[in-house]
PDB file of N, CA and C in Angstrom:
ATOM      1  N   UNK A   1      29.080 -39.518  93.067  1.00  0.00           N
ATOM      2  CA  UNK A   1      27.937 -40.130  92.405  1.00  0.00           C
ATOM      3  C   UNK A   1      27.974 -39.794  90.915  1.00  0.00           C
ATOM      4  N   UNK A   2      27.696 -41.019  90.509  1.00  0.00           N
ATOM      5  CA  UNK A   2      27.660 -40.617  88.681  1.00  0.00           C
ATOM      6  C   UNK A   2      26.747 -40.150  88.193  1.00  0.00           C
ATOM      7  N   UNK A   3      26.578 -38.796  87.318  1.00  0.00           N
ATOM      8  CA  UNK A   3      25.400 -38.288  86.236  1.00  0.00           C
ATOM      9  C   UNK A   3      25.450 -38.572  85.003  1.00  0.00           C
ATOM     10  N   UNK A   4      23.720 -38.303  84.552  1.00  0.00           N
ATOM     11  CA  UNK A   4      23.549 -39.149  82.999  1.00  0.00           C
ATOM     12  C   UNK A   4      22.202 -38.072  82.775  1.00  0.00           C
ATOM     13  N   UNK A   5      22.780 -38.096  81.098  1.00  0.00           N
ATOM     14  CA  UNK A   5      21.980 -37.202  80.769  1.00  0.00           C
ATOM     15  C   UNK A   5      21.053 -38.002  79.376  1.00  0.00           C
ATOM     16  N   UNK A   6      19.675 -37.801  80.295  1.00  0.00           N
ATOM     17  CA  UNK A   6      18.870 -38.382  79.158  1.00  0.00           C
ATOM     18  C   UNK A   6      19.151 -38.306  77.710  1.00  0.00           C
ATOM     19  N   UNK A   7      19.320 -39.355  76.732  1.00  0.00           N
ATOM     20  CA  UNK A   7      19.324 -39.517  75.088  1.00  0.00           C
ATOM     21  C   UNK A   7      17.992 -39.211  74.789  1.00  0.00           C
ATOM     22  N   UNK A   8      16.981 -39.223  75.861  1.00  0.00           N
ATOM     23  CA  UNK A   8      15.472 -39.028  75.079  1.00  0.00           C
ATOM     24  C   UNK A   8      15.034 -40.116  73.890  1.00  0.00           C
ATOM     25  N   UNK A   9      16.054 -41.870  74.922  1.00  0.00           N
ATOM     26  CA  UNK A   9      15.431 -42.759  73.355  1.00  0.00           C
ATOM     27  C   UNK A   9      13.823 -43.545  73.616  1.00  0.00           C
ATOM     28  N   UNK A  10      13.110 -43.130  74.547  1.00  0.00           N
ATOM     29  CA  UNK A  10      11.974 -42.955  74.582  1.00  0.00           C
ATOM     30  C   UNK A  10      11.566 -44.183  75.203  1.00  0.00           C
ATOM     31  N   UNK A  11      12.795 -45.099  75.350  1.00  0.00           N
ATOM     32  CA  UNK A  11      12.127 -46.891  76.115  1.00  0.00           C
ATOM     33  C   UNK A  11      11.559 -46.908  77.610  1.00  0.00           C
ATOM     34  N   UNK A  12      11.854 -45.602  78.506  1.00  0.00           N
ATOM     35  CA  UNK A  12      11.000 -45.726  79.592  1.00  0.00           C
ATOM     36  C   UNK A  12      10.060 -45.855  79.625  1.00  0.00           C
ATOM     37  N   UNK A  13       8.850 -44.865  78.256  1.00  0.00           N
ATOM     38  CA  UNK A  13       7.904 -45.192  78.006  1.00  0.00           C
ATOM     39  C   UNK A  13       7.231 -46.228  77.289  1.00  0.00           C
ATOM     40  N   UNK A  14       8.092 -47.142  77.168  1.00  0.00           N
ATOM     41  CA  UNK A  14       7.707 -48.638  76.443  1.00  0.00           C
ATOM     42  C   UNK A  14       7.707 -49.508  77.499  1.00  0.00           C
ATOM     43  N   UNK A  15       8.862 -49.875  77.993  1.00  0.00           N
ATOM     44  CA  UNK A  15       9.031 -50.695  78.909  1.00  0.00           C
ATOM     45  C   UNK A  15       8.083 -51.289  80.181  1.00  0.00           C
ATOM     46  N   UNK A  16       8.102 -50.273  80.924  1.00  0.00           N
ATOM     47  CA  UNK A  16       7.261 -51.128  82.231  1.00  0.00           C
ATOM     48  C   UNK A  16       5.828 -49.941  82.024  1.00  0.00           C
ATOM     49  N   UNK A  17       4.909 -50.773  83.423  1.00  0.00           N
ATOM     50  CA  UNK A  17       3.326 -49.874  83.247  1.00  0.00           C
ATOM     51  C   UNK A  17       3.813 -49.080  83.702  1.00  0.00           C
ATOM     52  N   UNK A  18       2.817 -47.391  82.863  1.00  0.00           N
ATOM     53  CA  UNK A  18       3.102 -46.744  83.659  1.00  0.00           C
ATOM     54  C   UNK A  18       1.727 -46.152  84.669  1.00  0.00           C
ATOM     55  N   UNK A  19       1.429 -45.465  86.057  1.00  0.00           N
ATOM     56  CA  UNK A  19       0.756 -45.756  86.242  1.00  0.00           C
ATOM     57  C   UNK A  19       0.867 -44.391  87.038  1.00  0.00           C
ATOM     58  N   UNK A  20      -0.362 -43.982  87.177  1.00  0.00           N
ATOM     59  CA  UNK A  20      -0.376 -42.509  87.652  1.00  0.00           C
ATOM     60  C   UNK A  20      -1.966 -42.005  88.642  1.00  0.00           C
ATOM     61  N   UNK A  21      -1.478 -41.034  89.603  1.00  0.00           N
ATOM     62  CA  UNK A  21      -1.979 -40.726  90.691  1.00  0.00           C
ATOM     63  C   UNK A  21      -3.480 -39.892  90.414  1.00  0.00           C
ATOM     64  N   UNK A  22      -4.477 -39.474  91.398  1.00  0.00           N
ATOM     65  CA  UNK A  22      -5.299 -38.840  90.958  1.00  0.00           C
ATOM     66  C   UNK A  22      -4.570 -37.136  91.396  1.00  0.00           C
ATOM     67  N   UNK A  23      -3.961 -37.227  91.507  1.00  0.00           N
ATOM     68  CA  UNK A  23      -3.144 -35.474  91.951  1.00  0.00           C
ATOM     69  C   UNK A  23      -2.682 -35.456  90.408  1.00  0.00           C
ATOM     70  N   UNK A  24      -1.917 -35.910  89.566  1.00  0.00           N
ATOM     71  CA  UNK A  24      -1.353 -36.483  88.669  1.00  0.00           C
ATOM     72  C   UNK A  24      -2.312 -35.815  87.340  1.00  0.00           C
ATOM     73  N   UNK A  25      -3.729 -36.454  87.714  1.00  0.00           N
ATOM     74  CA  UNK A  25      -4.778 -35.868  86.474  1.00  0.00           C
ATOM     75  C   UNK A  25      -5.441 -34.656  87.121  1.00  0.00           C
ATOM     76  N   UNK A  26      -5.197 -34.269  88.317  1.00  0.00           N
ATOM     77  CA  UNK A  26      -5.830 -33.215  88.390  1.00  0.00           C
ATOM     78  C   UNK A  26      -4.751 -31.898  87.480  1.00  0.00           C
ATOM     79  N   UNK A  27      -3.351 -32.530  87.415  1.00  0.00           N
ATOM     80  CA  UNK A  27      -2.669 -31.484  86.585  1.00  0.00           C
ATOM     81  C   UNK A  27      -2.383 -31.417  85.463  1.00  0.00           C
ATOM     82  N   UNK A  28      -2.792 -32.751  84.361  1.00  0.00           N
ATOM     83  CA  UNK A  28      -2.996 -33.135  83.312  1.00  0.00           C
ATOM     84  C   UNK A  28      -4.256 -34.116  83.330  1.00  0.00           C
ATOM     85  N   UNK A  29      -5.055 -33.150  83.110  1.00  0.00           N
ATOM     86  CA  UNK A  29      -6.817 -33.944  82.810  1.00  0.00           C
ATOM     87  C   UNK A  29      -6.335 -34.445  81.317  1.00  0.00           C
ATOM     88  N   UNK A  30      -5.886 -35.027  80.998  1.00  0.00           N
ATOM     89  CA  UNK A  30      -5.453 -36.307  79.465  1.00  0.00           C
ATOM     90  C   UNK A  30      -5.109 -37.141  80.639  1.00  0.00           C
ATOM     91  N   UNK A  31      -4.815 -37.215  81.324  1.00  0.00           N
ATOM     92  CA  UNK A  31      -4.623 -38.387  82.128  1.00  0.00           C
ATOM     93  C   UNK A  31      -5.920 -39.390  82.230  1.00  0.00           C
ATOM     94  N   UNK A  32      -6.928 -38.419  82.747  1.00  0.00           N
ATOM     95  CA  UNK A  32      -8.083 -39.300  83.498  1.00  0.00           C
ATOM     96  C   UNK A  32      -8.685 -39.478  82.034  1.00  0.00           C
ATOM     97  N   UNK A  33      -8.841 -38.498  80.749  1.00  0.00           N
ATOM     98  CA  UNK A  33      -9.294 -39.066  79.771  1.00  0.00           C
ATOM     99  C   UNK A  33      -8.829 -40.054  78.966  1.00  0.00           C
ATOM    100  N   UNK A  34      -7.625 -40.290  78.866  1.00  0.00           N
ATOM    101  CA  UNK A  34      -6.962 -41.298  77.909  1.00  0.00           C
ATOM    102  C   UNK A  34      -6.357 -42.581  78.759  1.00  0.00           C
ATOM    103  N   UNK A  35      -6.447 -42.033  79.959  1.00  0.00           N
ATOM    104  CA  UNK A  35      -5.644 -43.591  81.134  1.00  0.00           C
ATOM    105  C   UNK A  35      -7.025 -44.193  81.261  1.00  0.00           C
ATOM    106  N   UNK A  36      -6.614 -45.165  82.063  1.00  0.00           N
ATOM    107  CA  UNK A  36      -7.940 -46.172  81.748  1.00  0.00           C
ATOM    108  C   UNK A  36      -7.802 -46.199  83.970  1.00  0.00           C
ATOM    109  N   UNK A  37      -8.947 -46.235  84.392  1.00  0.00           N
ATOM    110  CA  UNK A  37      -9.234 -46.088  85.759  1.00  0.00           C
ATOM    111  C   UNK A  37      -8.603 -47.479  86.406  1.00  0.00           C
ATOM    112  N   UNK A  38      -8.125 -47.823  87.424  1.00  0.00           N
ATOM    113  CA  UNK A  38      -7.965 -48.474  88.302  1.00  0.00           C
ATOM    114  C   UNK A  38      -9.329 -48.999  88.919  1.00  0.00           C
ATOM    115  N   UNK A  39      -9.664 -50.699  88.990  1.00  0.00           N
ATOM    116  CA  UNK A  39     -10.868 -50.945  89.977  1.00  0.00           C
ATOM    117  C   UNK A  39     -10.563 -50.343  91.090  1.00  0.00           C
ATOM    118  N   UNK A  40     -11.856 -50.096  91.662  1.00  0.00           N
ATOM    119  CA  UNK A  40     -11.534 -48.974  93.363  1.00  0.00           C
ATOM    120  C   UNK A  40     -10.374 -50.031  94.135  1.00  0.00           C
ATOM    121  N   UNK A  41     -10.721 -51.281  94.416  1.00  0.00           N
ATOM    122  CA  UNK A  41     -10.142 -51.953  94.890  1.00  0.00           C
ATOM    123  C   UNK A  41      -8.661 -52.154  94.889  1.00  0.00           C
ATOM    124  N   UNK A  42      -8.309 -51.238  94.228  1.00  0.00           N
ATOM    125  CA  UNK A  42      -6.794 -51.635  93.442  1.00  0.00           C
ATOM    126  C   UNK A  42      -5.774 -50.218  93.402  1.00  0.00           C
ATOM    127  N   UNK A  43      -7.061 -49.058  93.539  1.00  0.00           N
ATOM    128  CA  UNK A  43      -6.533 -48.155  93.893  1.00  0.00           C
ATOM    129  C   UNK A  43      -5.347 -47.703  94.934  1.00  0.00           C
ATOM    130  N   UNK A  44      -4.316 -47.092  94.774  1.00  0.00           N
ATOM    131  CA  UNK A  44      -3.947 -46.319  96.105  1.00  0.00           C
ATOM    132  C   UNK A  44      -3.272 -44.825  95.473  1.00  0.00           C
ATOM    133  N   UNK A  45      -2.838 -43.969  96.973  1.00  0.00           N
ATOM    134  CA  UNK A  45      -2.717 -42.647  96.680  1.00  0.00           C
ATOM    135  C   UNK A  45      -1.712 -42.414  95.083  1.00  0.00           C
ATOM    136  N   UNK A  46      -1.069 -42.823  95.248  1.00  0.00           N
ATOM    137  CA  UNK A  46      -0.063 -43.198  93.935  1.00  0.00           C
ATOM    138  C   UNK A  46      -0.790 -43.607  92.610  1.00  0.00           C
ATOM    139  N   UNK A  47      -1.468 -44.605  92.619  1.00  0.00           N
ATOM    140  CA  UNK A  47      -1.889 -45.412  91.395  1.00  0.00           C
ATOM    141  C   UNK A  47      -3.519 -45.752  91.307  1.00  0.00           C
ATOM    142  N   UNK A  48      -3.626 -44.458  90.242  1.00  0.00           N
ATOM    143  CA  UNK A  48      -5.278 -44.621  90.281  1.00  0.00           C
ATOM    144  C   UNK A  48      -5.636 -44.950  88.421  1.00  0.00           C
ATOM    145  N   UNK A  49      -4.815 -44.155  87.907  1.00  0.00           N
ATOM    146  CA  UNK A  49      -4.724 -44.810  86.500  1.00  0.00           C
ATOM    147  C   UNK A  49      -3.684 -45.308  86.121  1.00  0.00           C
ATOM    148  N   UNK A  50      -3.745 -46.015  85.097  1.00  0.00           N
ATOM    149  CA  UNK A  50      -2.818 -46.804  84.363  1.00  0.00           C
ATOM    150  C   UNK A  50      -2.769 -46.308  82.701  1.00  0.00           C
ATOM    151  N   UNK A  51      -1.579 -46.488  82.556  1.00  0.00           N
ATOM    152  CA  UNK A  51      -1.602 -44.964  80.871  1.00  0.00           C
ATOM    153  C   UNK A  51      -0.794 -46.336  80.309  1.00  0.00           C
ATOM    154  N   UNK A  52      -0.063 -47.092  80.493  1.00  0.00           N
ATOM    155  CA  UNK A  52       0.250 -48.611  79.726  1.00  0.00           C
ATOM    156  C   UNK A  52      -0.769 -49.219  79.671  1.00  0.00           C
ATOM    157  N   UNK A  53      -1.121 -49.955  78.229  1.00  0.00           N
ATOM    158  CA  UNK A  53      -2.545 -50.646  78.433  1.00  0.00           C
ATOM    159  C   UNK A  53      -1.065 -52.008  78.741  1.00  0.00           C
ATOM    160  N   UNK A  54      -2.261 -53.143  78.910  1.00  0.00           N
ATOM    161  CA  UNK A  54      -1.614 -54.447  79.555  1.00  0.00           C
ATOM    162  C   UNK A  54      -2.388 -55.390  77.886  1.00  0.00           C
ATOM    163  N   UNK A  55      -2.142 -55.941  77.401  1.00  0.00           N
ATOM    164  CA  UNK A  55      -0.543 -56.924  77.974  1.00  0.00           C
ATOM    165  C   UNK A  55       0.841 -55.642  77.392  1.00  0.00           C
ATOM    166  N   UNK A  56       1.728 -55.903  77.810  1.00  0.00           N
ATOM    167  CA  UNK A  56       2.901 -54.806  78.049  1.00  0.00           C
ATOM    168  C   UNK A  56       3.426 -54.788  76.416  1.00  0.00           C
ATOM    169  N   UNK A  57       2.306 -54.410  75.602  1.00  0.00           N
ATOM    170  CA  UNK A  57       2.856 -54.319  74.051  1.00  0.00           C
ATOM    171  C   UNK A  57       2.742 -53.169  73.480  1.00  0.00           C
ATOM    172  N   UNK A  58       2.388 -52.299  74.264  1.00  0.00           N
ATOM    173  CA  UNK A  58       1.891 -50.745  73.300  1.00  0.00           C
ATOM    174  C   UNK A  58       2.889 -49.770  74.619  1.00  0.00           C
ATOM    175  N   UNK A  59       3.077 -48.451  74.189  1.00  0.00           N
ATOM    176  CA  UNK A  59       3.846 -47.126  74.924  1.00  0.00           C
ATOM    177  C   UNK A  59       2.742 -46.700  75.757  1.00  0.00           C
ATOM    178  N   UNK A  60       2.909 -45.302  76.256  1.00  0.00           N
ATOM    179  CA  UNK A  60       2.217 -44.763  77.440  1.00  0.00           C
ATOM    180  C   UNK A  60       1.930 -44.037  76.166  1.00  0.00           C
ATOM    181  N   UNK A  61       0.336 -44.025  76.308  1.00  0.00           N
ATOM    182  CA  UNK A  61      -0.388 -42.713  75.269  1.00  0.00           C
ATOM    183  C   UNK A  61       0.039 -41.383  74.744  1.00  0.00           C
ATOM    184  N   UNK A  62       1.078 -41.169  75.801  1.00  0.00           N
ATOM    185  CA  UNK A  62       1.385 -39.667  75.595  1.00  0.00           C
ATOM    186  C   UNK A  62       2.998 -39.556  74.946  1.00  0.00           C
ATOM    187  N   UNK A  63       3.550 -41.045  74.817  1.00  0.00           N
ATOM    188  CA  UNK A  63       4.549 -40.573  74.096  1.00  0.00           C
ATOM    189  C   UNK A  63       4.271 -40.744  72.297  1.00  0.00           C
ATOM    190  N   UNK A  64       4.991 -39.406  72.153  1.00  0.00           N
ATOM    191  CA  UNK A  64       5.004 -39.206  70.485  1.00  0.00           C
ATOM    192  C   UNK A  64       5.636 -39.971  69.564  1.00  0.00           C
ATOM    193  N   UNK A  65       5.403 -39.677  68.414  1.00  0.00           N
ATOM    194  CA  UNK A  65       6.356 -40.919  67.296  1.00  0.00           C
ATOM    195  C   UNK A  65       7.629 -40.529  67.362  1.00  0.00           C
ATOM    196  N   UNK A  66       8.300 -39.166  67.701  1.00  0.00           N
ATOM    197  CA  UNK A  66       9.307 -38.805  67.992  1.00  0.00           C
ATOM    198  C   UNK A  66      10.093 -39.114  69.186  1.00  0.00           C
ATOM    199  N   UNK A  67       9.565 -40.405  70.192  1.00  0.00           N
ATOM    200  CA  UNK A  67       9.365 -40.888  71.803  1.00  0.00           C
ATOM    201  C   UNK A  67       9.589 -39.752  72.273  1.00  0.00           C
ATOM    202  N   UNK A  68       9.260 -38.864  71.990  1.00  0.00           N
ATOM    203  CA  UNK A  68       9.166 -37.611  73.185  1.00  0.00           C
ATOM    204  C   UNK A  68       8.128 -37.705  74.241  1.00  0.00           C
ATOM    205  N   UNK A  69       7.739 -37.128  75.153  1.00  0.00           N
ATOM    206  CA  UNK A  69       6.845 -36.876  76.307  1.00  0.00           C
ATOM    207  C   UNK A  69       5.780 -35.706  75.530  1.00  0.00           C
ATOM    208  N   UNK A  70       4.829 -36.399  75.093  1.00  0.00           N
ATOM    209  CA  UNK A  70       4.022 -34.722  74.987  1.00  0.00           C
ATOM    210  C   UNK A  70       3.423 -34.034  75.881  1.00  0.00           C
ATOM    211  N   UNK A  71       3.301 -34.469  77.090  1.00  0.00           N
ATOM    212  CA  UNK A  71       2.945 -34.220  78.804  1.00  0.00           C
ATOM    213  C   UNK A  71       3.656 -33.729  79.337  1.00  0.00           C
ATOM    214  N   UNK A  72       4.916 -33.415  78.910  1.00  0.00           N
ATOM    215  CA  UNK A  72       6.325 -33.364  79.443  1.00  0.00           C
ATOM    216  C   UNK A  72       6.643 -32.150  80.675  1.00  0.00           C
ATOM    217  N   UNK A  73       5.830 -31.545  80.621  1.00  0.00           N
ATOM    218  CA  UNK A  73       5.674 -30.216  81.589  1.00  0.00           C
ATOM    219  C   UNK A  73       4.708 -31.162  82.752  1.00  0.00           C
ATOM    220  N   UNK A  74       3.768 -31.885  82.519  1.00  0.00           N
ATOM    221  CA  UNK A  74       2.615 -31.921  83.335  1.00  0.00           C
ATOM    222  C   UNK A  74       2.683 -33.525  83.277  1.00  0.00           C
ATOM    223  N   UNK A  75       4.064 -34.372  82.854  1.00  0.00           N
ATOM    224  CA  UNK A  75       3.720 -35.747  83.266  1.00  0.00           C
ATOM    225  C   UNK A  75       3.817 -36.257  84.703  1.00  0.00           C
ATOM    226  N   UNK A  76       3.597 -37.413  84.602  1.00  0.00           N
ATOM    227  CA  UNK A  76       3.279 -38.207  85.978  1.00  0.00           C
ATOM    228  C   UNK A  76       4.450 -38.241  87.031  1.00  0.00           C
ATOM    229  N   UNK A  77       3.733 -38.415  88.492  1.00  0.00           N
ATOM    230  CA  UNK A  77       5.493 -38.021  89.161  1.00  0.00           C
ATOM    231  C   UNK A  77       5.944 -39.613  89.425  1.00  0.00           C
ATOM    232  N   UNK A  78       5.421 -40.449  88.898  1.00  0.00           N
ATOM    233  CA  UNK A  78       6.467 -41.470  88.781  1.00  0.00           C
ATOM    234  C   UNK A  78       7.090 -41.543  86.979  1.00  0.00           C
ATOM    235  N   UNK A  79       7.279 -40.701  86.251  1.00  0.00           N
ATOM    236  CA  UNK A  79       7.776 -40.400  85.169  1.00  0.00           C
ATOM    237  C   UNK A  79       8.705 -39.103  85.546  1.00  0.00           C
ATOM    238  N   UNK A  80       8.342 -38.292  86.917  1.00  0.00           N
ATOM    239  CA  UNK A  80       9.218 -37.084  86.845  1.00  0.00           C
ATOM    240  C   UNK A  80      10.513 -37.615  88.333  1.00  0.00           C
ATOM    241  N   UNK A  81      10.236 -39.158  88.777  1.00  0.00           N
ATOM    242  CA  UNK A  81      11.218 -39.836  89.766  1.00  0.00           C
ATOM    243  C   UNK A  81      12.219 -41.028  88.970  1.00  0.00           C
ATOM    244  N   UNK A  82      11.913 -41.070  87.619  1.00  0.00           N
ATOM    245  CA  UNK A  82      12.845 -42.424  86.884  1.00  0.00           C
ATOM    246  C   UNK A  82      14.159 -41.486  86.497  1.00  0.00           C
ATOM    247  N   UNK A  83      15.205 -41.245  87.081  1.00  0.00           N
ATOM    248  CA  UNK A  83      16.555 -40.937  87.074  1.00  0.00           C
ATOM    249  C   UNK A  83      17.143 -41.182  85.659  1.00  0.00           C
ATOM    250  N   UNK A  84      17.431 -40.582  84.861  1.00  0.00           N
ATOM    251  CA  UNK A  84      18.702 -41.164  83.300  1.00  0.00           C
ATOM    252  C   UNK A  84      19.324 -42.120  84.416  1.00  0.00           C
ATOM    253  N   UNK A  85      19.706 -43.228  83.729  1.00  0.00           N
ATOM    254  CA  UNK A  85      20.938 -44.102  84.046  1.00  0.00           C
ATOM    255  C   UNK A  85      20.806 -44.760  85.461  1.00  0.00           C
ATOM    256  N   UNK A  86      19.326 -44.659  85.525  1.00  0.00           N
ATOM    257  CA  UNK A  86      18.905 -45.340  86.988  1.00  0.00           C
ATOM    258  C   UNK A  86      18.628 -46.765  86.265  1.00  0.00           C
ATOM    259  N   UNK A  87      18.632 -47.589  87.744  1.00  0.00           N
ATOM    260  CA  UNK A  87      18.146 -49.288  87.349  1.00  0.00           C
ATOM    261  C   UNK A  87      16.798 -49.197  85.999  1.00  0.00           C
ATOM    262  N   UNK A  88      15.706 -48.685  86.627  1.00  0.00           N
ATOM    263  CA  UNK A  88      14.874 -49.002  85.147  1.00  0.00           C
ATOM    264  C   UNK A  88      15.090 -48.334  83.946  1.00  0.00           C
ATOM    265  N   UNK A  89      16.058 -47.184  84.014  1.00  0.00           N
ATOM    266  CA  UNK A  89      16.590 -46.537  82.315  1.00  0.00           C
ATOM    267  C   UNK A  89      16.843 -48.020  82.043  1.00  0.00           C
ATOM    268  N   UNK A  90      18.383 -48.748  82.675  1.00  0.00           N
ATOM    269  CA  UNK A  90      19.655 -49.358  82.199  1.00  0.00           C
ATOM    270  C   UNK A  90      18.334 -50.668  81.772  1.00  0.00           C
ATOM    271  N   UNK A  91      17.718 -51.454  82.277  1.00  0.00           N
ATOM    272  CA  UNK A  91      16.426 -52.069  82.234  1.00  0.00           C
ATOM    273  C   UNK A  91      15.965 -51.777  81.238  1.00  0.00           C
ATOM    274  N   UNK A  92      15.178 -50.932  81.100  1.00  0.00           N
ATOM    275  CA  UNK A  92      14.167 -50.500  79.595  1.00  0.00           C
ATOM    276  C   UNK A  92      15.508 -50.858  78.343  1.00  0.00           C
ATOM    277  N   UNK A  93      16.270 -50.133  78.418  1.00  0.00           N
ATOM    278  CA  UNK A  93      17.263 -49.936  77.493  1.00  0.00           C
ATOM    279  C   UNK A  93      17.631 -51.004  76.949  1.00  0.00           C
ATOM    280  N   UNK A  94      17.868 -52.225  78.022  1.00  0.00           N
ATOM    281  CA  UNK A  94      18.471 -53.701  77.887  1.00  0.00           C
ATOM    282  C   UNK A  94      17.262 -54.147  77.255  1.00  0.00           C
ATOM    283  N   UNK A  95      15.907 -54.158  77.743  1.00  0.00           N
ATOM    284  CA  UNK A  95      14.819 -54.784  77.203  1.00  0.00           C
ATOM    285  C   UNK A  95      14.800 -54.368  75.416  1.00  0.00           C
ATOM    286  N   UNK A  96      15.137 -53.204  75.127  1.00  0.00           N
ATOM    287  CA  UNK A  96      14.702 -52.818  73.161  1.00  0.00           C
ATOM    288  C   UNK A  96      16.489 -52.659  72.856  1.00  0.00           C
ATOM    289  N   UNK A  97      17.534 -53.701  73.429  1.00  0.00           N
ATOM    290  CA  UNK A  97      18.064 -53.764  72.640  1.00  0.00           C
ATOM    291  C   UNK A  97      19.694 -52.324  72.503  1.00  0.00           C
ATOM    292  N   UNK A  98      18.999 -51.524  73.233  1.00  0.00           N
ATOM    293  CA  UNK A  98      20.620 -50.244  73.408  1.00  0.00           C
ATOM    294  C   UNK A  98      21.376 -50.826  74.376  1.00  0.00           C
ATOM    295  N   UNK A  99      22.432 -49.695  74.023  1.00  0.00           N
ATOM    296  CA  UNK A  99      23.249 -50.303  74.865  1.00  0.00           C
ATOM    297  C   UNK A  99      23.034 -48.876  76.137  1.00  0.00           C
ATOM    298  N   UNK A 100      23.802 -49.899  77.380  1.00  0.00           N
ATOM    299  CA  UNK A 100      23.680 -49.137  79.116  1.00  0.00           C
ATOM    300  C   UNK A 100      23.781 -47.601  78.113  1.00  0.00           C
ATOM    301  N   UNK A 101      23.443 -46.642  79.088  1.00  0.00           N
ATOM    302  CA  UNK A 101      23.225 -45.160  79.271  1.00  0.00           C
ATOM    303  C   UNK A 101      24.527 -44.746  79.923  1.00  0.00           C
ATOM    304  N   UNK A 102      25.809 -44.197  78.954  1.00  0.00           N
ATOM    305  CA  UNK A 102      26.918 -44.172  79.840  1.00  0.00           C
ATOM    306  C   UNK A 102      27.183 -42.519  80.877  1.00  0.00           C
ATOM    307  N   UNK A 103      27.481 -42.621  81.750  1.00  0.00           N
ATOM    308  CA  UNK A 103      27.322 -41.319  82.926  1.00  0.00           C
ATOM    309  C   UNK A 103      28.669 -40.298  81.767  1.00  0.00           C
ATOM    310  N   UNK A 104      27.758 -39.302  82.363  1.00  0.00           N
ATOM    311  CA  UNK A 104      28.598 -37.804  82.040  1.00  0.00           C
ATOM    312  C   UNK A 104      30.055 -38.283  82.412  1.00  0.00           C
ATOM    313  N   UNK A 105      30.764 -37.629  81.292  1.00  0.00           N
ATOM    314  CA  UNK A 105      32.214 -37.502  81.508  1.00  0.00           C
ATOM    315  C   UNK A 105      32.797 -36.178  82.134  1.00  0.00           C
ATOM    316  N   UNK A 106      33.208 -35.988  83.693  1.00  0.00           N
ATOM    317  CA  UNK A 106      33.479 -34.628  83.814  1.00  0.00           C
ATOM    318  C   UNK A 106      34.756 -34.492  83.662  1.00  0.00           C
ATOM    319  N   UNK A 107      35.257 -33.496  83.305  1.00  0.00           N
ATOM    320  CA  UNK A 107      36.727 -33.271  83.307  1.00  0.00           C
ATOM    321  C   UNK A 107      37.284 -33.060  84.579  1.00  0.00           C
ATOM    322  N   UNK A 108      38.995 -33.399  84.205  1.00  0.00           N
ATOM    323  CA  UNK A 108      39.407 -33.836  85.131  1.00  0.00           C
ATOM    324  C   UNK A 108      40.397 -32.128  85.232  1.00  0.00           C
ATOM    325  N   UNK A 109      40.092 -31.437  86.343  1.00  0.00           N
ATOM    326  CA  UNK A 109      40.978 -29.693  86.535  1.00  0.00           C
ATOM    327  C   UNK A 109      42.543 -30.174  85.169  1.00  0.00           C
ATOM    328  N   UNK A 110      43.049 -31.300  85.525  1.00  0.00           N
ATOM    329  CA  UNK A 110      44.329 -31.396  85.223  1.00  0.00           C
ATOM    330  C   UNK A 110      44.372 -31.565  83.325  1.00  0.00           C
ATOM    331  N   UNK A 111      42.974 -32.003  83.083  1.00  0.00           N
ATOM    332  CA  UNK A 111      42.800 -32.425  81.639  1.00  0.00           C
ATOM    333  C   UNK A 111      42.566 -31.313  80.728  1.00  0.00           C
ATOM    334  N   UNK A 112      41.717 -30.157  81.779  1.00  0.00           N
ATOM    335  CA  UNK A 112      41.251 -28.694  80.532  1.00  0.00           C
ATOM    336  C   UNK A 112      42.220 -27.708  81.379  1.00  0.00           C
ATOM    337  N   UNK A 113      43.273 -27.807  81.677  1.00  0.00           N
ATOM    338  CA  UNK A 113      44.360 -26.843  81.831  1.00  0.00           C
ATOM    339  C   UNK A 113      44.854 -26.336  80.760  1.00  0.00           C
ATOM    340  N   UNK A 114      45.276 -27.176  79.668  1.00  0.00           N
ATOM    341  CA  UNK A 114      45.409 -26.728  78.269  1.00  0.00           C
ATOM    342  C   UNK A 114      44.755 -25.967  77.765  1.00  0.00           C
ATOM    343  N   UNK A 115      43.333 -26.396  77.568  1.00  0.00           N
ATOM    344  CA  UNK A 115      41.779 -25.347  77.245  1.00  0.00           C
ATOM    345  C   UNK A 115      42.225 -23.945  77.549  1.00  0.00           C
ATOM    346  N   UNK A 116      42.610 -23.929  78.423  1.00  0.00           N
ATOM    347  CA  UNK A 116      42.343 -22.491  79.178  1.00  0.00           C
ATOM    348  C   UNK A 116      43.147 -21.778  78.911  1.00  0.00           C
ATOM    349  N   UNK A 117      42.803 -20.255  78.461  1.00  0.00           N
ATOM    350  CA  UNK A 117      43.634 -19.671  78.253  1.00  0.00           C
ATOM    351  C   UNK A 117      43.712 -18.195  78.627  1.00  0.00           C
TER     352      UNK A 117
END
């Protein structure tokens, strides 16, 4: 299986809604203050706020001008399940324009034999 190590270019948090649980703000209360509530109706265990406002033109509140995570200890666990170099990285990425997220290069035993000394 191939690994990828986040660039930290911040388009996950642009790209699609993001949308977060009430377990979620019980561990970052900026959640329930700055996300905007779900009608009850619309609710489920997963998705009680929404931190993308709609129409899909602004970031998730909590990323910085630096697209960092300022939640980053205490963000949402559908922000702590989006994989580097998973379908919605390669997605977001395609949407603003980068190019794919290319997987870790591991060496090959036969390539850092030289290295070693």
């Amino acid at each position: 299986m191939e690994s990828y190590e986040c660039d930290e270019c911040g388009v996950c948090c642009r790209a699609f809604p993001i949308f977060a649980s009430a377990e979620d703000a019980r561990h970052e209360p900026r959640i329930a203050s700055e996300g905007r509530r779900l009608p009850m109706q619309h609710e489920t265990p997963r998705w009680t706020y929404r931190l993308f406002p709609l129409p899909f033109l602004t970031a998730c509140p909590f990323a910085g001008d630096d697209h960092r995570c300022t939640i980053y200890s205490t963000r949402p666990g559908v922000c702590r399940e989006m994989p580097a170099g998973g379908w919605q990285c390669q997605e977001a990425r395609r949407r603003h324009g980068l190019p794919p997220l290319e997987p870790n290069q591991a060496h090959e035993p036969s390539s850092i034999a030289g290295e070693l000394r």
